[in-house]
N, C-alpha and C. Protein backbone atom coordinates (compact mmCIF):
# COMPACT_ATOMS: atom_id res chain seq x y z
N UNK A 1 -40.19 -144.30 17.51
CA UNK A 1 -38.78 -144.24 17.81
C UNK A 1 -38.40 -145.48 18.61
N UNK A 2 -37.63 -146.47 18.43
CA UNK A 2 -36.42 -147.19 19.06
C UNK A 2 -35.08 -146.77 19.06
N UNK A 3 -35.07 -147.02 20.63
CA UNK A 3 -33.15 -147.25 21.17
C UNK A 3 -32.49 -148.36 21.46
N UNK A 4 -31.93 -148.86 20.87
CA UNK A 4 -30.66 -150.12 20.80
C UNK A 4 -30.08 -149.57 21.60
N UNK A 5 -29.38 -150.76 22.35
CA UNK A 5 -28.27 -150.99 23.23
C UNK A 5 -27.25 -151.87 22.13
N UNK A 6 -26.47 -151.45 21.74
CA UNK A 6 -25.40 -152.28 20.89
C UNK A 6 -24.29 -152.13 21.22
N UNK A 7 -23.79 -153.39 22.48
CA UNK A 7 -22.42 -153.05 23.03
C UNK A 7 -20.94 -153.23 22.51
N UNK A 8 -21.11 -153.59 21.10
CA UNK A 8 -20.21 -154.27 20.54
C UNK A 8 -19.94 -153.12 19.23
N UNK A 9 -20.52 -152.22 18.99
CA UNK A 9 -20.41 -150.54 18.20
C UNK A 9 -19.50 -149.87 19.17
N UNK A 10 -18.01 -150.11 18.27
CA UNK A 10 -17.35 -149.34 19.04
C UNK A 10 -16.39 -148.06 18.06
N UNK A 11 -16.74 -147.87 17.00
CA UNK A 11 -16.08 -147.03 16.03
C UNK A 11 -16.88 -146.59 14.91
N UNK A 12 -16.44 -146.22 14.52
CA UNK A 12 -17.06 -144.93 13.22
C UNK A 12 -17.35 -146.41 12.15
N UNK A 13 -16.23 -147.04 11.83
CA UNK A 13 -16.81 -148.11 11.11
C UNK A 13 -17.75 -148.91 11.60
N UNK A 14 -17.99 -149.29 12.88
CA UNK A 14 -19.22 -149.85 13.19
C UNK A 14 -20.64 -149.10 12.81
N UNK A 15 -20.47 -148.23 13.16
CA UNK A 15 -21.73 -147.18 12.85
C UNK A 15 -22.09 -146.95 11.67
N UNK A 16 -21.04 -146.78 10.58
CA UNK A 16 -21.20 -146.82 9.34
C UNK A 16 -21.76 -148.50 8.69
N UNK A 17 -21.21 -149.29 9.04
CA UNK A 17 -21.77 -150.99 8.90
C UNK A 17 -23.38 -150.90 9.26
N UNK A 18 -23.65 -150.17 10.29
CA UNK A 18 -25.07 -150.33 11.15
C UNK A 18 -25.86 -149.91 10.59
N UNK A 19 -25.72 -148.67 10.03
CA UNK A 19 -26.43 -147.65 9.17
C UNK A 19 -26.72 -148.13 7.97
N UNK A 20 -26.03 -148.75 7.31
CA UNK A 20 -25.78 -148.73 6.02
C UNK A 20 -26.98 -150.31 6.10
N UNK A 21 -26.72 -151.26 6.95
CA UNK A 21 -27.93 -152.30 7.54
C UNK A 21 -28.98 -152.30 7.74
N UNK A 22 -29.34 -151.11 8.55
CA UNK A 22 -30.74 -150.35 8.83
C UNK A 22 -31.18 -149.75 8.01
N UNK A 23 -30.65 -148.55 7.22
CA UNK A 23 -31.30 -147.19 6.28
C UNK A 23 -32.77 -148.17 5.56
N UNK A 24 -31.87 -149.08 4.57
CA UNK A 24 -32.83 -149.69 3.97
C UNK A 24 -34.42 -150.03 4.36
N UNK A 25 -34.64 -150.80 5.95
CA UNK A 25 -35.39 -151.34 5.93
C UNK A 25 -36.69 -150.25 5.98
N UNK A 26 -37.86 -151.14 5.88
CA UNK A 26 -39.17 -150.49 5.32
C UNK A 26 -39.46 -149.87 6.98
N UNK A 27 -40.04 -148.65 7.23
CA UNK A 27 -39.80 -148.18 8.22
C UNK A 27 -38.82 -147.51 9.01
N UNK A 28 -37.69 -147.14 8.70
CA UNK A 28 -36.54 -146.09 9.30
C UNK A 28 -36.53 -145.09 8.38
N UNK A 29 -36.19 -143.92 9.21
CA UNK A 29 -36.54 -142.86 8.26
C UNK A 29 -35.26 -141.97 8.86
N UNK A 30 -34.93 -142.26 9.74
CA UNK A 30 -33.54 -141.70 10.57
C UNK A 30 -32.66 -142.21 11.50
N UNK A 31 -31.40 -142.30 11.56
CA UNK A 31 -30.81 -143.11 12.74
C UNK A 31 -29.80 -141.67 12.99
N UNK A 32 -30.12 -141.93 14.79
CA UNK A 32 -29.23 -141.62 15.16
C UNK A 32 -27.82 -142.38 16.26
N UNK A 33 -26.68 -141.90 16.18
CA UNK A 33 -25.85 -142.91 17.32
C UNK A 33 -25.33 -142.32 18.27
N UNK A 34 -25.19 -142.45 19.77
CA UNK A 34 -24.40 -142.11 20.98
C UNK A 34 -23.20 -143.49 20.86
N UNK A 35 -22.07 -142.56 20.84
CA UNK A 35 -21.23 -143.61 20.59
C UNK A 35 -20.60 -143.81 22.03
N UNK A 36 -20.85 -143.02 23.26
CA UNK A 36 -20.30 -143.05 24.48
C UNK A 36 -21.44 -144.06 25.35
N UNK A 37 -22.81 -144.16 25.20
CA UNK A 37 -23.86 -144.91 25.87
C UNK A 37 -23.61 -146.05 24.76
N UNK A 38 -23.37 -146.47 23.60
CA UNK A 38 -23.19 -147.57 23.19
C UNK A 38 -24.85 -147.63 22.04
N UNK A 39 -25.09 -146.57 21.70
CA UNK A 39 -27.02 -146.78 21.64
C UNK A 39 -27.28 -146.67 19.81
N UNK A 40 -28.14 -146.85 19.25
CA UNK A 40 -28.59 -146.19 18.50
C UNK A 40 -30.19 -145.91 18.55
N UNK A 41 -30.36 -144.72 17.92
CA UNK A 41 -31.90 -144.67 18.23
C UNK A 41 -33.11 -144.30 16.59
N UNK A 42 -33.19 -144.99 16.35
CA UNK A 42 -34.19 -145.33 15.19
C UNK A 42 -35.62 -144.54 15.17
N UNK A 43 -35.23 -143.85 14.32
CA UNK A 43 -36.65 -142.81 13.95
C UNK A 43 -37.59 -143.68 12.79
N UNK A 44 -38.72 -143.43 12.83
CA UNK A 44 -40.08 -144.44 12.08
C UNK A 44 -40.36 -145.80 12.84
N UNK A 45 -41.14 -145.64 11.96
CA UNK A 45 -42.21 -147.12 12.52
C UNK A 45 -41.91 -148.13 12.71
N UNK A 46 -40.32 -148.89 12.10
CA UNK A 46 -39.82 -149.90 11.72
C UNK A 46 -39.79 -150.89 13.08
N UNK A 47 -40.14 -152.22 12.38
CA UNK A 47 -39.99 -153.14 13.35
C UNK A 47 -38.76 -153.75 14.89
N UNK A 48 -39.21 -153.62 15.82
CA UNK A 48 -38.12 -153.25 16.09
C UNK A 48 -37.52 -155.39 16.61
N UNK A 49 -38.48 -156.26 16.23
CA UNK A 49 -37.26 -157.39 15.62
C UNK A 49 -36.44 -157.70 14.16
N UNK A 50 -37.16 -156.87 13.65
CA UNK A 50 -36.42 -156.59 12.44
C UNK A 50 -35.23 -156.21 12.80
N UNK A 51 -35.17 -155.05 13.46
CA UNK A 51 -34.04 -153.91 13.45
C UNK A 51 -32.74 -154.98 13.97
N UNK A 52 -33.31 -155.50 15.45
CA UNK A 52 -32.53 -156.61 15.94
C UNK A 52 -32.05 -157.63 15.14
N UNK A 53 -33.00 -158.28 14.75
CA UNK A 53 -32.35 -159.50 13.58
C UNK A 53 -31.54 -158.92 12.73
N UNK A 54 -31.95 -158.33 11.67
CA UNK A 54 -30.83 -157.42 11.06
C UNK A 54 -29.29 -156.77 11.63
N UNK A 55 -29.32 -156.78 12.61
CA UNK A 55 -28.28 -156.29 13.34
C UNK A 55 -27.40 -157.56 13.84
N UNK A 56 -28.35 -158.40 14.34
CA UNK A 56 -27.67 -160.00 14.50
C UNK A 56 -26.95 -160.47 13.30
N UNK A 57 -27.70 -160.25 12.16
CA UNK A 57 -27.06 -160.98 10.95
C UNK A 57 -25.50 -160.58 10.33
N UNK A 58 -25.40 -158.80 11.27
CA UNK A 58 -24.05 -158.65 10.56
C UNK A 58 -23.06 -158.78 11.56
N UNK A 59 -23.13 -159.48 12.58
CA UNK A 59 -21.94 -159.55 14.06
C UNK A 59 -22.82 -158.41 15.11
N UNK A 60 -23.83 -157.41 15.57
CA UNK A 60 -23.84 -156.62 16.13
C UNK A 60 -25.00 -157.23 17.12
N UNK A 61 -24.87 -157.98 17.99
CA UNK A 61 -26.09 -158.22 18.83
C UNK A 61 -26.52 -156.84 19.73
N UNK A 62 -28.00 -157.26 19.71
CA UNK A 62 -28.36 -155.72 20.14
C UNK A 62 -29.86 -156.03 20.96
N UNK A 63 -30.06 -155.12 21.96
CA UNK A 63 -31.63 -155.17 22.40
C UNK A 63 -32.00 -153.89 22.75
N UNK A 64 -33.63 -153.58 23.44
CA UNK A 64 -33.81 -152.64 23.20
C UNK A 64 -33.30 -151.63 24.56
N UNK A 65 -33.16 -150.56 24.48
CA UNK A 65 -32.56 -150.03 25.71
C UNK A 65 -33.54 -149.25 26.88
């Protein structure tokens, strides 16, 4: 499990953008989001500079929380 800090997820469309970024990669098997702490938290094995880079690449800078 990883938790992102992603302070810049501030709406349903962000979350949906994030998700839709993550699901894919090799290793996530579940995301969940706190949209009031700003977080998401990543179920499986998946890398977690992956997760970051990936998240960089679409506007969402992020680290781990």
């Amino acid at each position: 499990m990883t938790k992102l800090a992603i302070p810049d997820m501030s709406c349903g469309h962000c979350r949906a953008s994030i998700e839709a970024a993550l699901r894919p990669l090799p290793g996530v098997t579940a995301i969940a989001f706190d949209a009031d702490q700003r977080t998401a938290t990543i179920e499986g094995p998946a890398q977690v500079a992956l997760l970051i880079k990936t998240l960089e690449s679409i506007g969402f800078p992020a680290q781990p929380a």
